[in-house]
N, C-alpha and C. Protein backbone atom coordinates (compact mmCIF):
# COMPACT_ATOMS: atom_id res chain seq x y z
N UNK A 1 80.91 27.21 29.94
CA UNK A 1 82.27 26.73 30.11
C UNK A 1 82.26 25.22 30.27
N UNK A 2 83.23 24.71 29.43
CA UNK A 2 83.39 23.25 29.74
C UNK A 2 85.03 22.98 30.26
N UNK A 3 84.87 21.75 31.25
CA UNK A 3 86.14 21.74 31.94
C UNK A 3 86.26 19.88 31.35
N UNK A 4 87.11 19.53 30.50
CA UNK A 4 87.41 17.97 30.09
C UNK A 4 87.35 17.20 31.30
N UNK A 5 87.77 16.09 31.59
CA UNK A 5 87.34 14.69 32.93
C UNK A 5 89.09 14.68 32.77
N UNK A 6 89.41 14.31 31.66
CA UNK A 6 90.83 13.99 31.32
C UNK A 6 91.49 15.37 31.61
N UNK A 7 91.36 16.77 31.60
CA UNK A 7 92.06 17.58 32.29
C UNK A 7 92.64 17.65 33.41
N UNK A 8 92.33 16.65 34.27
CA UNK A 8 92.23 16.42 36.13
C UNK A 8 93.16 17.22 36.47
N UNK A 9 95.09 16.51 35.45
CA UNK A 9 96.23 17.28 36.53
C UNK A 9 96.17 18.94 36.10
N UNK A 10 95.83 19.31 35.24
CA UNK A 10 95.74 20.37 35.23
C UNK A 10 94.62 21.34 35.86
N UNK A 11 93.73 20.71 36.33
CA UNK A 11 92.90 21.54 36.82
C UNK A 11 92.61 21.10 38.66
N UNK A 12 94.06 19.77 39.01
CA UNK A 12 94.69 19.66 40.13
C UNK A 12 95.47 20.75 40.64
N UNK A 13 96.29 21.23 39.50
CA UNK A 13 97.10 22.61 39.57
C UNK A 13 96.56 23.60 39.85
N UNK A 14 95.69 23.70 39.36
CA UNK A 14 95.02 25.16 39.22
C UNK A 14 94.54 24.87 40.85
N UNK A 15 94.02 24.07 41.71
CA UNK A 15 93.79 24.01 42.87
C UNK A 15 94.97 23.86 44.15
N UNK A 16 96.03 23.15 43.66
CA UNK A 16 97.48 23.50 44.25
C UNK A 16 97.46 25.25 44.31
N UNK A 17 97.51 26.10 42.88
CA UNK A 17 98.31 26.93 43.49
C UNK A 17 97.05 28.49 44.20
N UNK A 18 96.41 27.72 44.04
CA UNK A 18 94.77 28.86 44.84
C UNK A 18 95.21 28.80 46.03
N UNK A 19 94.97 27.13 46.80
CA UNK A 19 95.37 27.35 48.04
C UNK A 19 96.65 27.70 48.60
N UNK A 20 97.49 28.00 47.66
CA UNK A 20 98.82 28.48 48.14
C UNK A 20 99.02 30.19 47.94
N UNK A 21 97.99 30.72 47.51
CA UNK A 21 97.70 32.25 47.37
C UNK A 21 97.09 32.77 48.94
N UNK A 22 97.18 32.47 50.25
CA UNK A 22 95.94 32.62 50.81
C UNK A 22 97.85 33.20 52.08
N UNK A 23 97.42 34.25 52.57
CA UNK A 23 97.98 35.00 53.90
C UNK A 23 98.75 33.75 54.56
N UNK A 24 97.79 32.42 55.19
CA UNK A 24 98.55 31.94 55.81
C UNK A 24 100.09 31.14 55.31
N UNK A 25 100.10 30.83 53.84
CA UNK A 25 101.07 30.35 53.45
C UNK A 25 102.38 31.00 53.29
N UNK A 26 101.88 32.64 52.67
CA UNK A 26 102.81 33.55 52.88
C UNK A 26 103.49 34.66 54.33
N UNK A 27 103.03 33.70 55.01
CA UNK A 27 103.00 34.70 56.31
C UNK A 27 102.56 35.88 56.05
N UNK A 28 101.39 36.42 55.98
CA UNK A 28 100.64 37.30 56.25
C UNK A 28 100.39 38.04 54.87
N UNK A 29 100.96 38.03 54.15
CA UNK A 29 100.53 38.60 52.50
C UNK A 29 99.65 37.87 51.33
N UNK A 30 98.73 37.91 51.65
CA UNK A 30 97.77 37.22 50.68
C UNK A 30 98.01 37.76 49.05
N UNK A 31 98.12 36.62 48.52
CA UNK A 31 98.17 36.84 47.18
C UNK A 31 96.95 37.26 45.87
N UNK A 32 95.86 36.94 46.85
CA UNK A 32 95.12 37.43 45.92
C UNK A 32 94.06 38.59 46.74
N UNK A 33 94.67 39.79 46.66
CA UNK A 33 94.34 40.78 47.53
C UNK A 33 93.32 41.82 46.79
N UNK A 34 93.34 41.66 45.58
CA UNK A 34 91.94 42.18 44.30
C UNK A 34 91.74 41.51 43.28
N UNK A 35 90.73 42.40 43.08
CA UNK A 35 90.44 41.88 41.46
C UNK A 35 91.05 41.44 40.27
N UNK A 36 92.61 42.14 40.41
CA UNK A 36 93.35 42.18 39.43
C UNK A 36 94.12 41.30 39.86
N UNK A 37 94.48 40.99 41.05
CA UNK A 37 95.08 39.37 41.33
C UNK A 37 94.28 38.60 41.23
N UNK A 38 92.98 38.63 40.96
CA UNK A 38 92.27 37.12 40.67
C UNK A 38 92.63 37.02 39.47
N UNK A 39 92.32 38.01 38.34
CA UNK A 39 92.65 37.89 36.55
C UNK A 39 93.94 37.53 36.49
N UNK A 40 95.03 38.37 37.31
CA UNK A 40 96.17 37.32 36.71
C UNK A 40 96.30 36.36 37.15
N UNK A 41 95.91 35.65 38.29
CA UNK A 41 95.73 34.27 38.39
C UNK A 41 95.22 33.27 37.48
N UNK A 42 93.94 34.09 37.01
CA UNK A 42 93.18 32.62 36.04
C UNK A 42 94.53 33.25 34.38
N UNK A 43 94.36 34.20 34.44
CA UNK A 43 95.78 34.46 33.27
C UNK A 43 96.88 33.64 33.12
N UNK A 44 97.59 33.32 34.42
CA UNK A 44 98.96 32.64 34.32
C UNK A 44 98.24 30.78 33.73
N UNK A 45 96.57 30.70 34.40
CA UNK A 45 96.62 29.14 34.14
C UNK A 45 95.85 29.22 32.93
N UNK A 46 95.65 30.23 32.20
CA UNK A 46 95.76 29.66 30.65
C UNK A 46 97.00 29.37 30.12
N UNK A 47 98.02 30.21 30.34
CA UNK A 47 99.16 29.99 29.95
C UNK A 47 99.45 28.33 30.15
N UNK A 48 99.50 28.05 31.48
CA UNK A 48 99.63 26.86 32.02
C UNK A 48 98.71 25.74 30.88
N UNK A 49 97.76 25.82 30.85
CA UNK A 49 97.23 24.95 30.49
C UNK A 49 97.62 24.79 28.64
N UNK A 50 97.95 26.14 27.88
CA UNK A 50 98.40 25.88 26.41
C UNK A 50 99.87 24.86 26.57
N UNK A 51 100.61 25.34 27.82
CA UNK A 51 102.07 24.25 27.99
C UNK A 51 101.59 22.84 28.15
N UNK A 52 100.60 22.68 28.79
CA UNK A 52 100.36 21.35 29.04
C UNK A 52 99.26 20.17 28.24
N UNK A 53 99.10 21.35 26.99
CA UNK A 53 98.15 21.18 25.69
C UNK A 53 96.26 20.80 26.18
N UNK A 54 96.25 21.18 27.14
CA UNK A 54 94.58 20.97 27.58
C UNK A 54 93.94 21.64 26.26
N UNK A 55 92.99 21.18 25.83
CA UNK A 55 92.07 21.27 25.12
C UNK A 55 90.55 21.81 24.42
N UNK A 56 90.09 21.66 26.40
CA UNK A 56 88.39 22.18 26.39
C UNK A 56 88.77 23.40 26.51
N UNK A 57 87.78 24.34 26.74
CA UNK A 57 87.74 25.83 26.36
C UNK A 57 87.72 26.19 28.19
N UNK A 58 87.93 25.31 29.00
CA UNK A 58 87.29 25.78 30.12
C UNK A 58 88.86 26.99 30.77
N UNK A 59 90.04 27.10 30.45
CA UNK A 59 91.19 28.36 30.70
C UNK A 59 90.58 29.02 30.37
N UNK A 60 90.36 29.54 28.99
CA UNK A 60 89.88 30.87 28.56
C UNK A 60 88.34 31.49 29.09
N UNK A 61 87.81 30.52 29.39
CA UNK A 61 86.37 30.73 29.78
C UNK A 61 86.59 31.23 31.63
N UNK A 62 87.50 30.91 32.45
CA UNK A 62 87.52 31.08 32.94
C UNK A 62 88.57 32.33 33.48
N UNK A 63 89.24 32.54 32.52
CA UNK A 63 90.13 34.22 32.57
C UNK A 63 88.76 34.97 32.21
N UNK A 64 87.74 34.31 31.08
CA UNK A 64 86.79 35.74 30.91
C UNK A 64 85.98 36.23 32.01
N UNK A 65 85.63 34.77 33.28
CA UNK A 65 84.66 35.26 33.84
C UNK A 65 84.94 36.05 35.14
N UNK A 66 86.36 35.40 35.28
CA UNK A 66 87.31 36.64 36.14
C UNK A 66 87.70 37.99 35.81
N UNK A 67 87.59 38.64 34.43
CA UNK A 67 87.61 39.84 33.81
C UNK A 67 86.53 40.48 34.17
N UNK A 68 85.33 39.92 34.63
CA UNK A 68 83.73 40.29 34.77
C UNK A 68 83.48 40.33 35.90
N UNK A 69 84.38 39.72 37.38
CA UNK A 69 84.24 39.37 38.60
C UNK A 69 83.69 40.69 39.12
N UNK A 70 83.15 40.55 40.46
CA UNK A 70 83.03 41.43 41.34
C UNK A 70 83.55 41.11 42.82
N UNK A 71 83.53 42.15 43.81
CA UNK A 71 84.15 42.21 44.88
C UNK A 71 83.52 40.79 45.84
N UNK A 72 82.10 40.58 45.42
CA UNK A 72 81.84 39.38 46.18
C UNK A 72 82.30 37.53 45.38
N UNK A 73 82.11 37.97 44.63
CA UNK A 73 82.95 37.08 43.52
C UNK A 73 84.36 36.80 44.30
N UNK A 74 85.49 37.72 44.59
CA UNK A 74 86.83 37.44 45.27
C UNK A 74 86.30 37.10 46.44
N UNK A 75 85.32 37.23 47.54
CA UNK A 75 85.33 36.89 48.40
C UNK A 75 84.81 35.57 48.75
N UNK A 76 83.78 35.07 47.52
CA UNK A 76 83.54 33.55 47.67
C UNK A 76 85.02 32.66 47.17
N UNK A 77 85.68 33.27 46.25
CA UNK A 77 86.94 32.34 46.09
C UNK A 77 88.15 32.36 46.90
N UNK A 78 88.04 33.13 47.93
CA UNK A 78 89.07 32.98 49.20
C UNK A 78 88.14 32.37 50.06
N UNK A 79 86.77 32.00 49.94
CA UNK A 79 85.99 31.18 50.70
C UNK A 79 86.41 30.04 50.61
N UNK A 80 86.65 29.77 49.01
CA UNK A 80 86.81 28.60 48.43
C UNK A 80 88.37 27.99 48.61
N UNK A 81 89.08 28.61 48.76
CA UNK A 81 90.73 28.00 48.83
C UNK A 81 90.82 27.38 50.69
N UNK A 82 89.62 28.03 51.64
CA UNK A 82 89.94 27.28 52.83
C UNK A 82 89.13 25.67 52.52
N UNK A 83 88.03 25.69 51.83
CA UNK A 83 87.50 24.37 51.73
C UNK A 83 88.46 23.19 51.08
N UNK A 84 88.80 23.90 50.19
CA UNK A 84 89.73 23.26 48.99
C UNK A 84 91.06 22.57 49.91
N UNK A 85 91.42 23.68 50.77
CA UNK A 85 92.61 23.08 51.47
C UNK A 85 92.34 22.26 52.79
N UNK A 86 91.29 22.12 53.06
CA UNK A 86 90.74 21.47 54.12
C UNK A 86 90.45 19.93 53.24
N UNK A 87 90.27 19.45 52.48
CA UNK A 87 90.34 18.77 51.63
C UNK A 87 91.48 18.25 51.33
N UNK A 88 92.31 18.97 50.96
CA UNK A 88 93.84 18.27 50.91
C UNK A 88 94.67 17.89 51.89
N UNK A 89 94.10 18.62 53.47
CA UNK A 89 94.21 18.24 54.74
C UNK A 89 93.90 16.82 54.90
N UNK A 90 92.95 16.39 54.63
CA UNK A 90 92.65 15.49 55.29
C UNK A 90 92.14 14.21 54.19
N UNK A 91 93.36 13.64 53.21
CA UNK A 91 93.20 12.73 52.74
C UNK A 91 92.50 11.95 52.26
N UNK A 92 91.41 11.52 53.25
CA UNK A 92 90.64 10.14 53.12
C UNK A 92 89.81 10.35 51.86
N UNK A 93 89.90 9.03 51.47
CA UNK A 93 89.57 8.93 49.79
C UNK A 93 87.54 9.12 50.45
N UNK A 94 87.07 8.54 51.18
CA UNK A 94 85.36 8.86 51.39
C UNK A 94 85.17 10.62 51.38
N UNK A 95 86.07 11.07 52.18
CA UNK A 95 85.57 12.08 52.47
C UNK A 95 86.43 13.51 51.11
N UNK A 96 87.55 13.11 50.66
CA UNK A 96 88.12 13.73 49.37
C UNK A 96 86.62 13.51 48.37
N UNK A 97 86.25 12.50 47.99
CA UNK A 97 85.06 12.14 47.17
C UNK A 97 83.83 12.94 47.76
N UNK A 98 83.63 13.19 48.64
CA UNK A 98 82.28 14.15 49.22
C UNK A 98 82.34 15.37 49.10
N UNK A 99 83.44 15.89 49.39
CA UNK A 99 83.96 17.44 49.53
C UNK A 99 83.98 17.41 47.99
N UNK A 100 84.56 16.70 46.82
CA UNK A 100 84.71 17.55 45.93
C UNK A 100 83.60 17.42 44.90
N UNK A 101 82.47 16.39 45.21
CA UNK A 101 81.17 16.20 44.49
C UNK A 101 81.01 17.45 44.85
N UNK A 102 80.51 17.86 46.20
CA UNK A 102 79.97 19.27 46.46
C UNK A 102 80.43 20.32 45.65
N UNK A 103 82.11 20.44 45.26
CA UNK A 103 82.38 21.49 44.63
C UNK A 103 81.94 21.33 42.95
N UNK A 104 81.80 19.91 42.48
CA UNK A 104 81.30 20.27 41.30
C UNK A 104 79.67 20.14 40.93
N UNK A 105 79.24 20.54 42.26
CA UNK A 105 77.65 20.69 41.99
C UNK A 105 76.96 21.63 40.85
N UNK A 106 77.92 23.00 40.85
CA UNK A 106 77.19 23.68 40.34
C UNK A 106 77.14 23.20 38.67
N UNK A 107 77.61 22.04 38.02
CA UNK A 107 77.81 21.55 36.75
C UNK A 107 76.26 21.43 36.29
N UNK A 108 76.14 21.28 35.36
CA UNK A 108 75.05 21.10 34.83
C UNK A 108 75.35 19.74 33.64
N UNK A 109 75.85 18.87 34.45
CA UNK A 109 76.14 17.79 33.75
C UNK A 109 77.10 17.24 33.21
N UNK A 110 77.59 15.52 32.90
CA UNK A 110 78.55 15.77 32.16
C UNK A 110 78.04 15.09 30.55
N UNK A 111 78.88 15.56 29.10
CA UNK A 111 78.73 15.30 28.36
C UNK A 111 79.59 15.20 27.55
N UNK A 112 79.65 14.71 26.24
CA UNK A 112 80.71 14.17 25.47
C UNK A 112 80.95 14.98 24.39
N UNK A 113 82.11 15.54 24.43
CA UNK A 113 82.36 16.59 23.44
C UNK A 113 83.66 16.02 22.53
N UNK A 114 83.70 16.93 21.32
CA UNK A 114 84.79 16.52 20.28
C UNK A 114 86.18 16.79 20.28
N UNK A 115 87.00 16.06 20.91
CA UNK A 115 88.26 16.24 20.82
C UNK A 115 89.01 16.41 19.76
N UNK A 116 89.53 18.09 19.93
CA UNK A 116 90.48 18.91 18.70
C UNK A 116 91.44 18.06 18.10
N UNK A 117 92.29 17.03 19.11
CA UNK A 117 93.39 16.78 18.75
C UNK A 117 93.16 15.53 17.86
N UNK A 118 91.87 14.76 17.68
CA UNK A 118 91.24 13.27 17.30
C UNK A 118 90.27 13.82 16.60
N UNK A 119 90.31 13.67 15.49
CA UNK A 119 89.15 13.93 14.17
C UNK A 119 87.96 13.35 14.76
N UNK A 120 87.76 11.87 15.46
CA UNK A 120 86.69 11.14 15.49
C UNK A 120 87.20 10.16 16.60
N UNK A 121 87.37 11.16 17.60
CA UNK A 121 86.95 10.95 19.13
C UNK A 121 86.54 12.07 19.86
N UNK A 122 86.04 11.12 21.23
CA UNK A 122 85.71 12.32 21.83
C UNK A 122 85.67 12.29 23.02
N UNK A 123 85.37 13.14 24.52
CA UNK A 123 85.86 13.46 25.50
C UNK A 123 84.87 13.69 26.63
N UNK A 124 84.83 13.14 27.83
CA UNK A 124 83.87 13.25 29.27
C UNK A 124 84.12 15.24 29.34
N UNK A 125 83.51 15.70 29.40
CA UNK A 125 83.26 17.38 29.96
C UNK A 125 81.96 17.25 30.76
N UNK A 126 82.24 18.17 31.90
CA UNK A 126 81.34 19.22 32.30
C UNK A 126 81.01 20.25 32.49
N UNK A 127 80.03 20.44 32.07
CA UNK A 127 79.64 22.42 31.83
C UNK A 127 78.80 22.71 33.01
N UNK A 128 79.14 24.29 32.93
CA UNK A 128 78.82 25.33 34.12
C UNK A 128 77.71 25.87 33.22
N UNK A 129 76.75 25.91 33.74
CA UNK A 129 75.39 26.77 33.41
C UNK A 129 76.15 28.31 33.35
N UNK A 130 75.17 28.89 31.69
CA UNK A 130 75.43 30.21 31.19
C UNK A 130 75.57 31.40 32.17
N UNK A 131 74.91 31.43 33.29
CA UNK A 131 74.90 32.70 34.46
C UNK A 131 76.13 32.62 35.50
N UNK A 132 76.80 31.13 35.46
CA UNK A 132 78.03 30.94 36.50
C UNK A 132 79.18 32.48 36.58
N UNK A 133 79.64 31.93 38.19
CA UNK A 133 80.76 33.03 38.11
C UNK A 133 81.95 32.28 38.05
N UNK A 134 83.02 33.24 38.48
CA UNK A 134 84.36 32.87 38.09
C UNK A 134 84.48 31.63 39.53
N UNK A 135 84.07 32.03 40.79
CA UNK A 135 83.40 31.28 41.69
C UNK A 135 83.15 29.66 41.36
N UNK A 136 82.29 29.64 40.80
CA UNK A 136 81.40 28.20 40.15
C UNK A 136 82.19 27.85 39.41
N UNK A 137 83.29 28.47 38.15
CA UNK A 137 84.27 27.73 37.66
C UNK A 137 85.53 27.55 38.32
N UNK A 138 85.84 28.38 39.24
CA UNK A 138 86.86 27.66 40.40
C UNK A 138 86.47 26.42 40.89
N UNK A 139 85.32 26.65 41.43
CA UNK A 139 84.89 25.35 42.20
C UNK A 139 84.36 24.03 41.70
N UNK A 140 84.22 24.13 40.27
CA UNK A 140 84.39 22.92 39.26
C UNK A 140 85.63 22.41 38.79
N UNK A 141 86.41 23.37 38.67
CA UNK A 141 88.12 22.91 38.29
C UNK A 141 88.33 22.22 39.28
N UNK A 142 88.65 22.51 40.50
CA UNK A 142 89.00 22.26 41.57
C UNK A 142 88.46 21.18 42.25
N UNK A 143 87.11 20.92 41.77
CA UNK A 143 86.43 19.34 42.31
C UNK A 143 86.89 18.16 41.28
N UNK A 144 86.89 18.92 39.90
CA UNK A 144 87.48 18.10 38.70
C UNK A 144 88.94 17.09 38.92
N UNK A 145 89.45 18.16 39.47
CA UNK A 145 90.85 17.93 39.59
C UNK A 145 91.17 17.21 40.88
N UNK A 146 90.17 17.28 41.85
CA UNK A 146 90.41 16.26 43.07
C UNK A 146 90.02 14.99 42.88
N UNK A 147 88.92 14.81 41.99
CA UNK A 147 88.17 14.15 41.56
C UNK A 147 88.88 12.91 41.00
N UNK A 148 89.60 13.44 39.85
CA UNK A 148 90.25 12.90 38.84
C UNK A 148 91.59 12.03 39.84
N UNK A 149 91.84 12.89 40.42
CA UNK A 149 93.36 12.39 41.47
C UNK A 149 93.19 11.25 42.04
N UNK A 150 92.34 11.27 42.55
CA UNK A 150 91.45 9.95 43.34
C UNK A 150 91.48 9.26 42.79
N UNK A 151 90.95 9.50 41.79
CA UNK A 151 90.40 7.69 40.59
C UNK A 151 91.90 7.79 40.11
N UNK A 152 92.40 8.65 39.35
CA UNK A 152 93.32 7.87 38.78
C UNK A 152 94.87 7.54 39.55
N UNK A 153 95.02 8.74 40.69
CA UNK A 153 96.28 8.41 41.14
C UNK A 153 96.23 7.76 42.68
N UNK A 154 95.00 8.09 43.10
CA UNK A 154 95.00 7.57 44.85
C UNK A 154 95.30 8.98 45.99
N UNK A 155 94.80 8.87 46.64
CA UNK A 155 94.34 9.74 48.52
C UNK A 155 95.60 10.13 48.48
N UNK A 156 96.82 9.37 48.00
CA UNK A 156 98.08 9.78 48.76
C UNK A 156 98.88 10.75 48.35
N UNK A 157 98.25 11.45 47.10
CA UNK A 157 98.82 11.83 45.99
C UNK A 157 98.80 14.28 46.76
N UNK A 158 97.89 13.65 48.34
CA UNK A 158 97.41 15.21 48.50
C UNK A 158 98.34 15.29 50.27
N UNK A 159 99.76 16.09 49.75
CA UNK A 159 100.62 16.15 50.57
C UNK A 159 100.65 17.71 51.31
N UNK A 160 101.49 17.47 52.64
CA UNK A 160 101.84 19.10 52.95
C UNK A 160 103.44 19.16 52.05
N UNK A 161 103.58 20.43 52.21
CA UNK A 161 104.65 20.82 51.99
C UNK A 161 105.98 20.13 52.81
N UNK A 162 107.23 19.48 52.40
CA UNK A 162 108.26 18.85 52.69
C UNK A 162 109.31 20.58 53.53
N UNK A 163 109.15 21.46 52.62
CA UNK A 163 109.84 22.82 53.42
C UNK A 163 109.68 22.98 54.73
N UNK A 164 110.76 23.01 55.35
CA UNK A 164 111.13 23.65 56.79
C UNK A 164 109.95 24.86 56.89
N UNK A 165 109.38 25.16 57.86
CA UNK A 165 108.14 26.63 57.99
C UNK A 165 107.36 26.46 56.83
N UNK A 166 106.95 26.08 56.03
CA UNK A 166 106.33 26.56 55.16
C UNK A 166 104.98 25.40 55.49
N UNK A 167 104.05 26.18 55.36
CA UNK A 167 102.66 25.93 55.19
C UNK A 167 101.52 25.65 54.39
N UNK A 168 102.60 25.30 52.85
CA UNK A 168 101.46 25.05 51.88
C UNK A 168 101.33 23.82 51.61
N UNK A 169 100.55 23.30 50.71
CA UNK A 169 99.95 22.09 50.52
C UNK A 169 100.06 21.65 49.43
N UNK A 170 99.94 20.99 48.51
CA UNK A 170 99.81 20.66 47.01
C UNK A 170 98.62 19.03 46.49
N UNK A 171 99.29 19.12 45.44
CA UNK A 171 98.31 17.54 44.91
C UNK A 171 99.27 17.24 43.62
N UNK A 172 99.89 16.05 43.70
CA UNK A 172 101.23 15.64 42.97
C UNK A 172 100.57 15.00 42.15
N UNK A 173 100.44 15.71 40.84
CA UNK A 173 100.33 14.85 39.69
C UNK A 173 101.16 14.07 39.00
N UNK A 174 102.22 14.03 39.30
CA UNK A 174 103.96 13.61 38.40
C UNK A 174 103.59 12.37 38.41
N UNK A 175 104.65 11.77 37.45
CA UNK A 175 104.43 10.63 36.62
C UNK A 175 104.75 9.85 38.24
N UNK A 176 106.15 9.97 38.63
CA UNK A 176 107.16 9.10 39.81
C UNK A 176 106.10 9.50 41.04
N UNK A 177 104.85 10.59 40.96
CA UNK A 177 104.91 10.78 42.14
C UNK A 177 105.42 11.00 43.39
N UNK A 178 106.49 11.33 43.30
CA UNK A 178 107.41 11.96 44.44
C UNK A 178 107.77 13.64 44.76
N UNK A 179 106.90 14.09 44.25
CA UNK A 179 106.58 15.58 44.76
C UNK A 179 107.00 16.16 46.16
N UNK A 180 107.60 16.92 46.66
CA UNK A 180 107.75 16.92 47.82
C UNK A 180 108.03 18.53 48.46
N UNK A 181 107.46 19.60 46.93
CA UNK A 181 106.96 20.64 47.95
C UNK A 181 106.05 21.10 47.20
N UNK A 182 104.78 22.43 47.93
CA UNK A 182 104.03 23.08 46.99
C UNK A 182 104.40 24.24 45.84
N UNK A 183 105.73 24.52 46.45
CA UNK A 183 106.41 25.47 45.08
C UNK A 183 107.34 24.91 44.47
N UNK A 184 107.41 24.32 43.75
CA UNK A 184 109.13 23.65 44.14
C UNK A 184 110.28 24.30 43.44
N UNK A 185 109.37 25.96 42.78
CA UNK A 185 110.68 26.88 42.22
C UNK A 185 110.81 27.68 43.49
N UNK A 186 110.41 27.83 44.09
CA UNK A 186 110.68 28.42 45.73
C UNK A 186 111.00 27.86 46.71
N UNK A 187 110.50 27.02 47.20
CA UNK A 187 110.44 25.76 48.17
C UNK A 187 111.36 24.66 48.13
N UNK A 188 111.18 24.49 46.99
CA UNK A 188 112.61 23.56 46.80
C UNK A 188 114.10 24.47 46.81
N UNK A 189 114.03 25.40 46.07
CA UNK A 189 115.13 26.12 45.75
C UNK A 189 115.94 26.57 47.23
N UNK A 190 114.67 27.09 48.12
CA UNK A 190 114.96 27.57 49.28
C UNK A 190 115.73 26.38 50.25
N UNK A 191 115.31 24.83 50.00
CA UNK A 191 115.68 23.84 51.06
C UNK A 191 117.07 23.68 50.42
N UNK A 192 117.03 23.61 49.04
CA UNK A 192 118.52 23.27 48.52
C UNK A 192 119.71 23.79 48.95
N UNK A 193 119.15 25.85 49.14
CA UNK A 193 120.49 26.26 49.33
C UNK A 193 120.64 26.38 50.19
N UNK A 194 119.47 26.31 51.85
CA UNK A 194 119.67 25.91 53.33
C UNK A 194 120.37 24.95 53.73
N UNK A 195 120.22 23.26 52.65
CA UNK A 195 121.24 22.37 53.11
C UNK A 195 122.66 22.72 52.50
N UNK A 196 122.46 23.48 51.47
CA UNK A 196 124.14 23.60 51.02
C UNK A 196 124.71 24.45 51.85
N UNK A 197 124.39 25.68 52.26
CA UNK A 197 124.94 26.35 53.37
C UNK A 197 125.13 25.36 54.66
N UNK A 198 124.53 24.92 54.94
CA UNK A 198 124.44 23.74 56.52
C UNK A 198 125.69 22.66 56.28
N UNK A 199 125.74 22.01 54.75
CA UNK A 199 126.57 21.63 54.81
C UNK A 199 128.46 22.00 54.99
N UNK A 200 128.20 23.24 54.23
CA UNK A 200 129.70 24.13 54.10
C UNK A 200 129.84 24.72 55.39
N UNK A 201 128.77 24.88 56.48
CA UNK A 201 129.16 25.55 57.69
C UNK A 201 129.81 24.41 58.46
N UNK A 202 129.26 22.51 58.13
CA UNK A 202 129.31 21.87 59.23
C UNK A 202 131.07 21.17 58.33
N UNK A 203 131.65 21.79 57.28
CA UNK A 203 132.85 21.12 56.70
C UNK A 203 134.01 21.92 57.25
N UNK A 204 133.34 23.84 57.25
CA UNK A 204 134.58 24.38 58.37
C UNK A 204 134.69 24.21 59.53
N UNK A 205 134.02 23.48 60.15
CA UNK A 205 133.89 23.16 61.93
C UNK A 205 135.36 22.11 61.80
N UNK A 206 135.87 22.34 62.84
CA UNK A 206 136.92 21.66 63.23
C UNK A 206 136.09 20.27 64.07
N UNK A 207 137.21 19.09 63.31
CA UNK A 207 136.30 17.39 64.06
C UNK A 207 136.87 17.76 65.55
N UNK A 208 135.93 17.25 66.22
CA UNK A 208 136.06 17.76 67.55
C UNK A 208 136.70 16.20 68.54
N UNK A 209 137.07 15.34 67.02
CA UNK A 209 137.91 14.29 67.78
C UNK A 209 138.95 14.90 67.27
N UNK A 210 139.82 15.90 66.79
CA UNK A 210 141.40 16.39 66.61
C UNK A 210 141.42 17.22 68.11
N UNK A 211 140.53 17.92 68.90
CA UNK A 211 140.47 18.59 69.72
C UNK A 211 141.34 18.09 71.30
């Protein structure tokens, strides 16, 4: 499996929404509770990644090796979403850069491959040795993509969630950078129609200077 250098926000994503699969974000319902929630997980981010035209083979390579997973396999990658989010905890560009070298240890290098979209260019990748699990390509996306954030967007770019209760985390790739929740078809949706209700409750209140 190869994961591109230039993939970063997308394989930033793919580490946004892992750590937002995990019991504590959902109050107590973990999202990835088998096998078959790990596959549709790496499933939805191929999808993701054909919308966002990524390139290297590393989506599909990594739905296959989740098709192949085993029970300890899910349990190193809920290992992996507390490190990952402990990482986005705690900002600092020295220690973001340490934590996520570690996660892309298991690479076996990086090298320059031929970009589909450019006849005669070509592209920073790193590949996962032939025996890797779905594990080792989580944990290369996911260093990729912290990796990449750093150099190209800066420490500040790895926020909590802006939602009232909510407990998840993200990594804002957007152009404006102004991201300001980890779901924001949930999270946002949810704050929108809390202030619109708040507002229509505080317009029938009688002004309590007519009183």
């Amino acid at each position: 499996m190869q994961t591109a250098l230039d993939d970063y926000a997308w394989a930033a994503g793919v580490a946004t929404d892992l750590i937002n699969t995990t019991a504590e974000v959902w109050r107590g319902d973990d999202h990835l509770p088998d096998l078959a929630a790990l596959v549709a997980f790496t499933d939805r981010h191929v999808h993701h990644a054909r919308d966002e035209q990524v390139r290297s083979d590393g989506p599909s390579e990594l739905y296959e090796l989740a098709r192949r997973a085993r029970p300890a396999d899910l349990r190193a990658v809920r290992a992996l979403r507390i490190t990952v989010r402990d990482l986005i905890d705690h900002p600092d560009r020295g220690y973001l850069i340490a934590g996520a070298s570690v996660l892309t240890s298991s690479a076996g290098g990086a090298t320059l491959i031929r970009d589909p979209a450019h006849e005669h260019r070509t592209r920073w990748a790193v590949s996962l040795r032939s025996e890797a699990t779905v594990f080792d390509a989580l944990s290369l996306i996911c260093g990729v993509g912290l990796l990449g954030v750093v150099h190209t967007l800066g420490e500040g770019r790895f926020r909590p969630c802006s939602a009232p209760n909510c407990r998840g985390a993200f990594i804002d790739t957007t152009r404006p950078g102004r991201r300001r929740y980890c779901m924001p078809g949930l999270c946002g949706n949810r704050t929108n129609v809390a202030n619109h209700r708040a507002r229509r409750a505080a317009a029938r209140e009688p002004d309590s200077t007519t009183r």
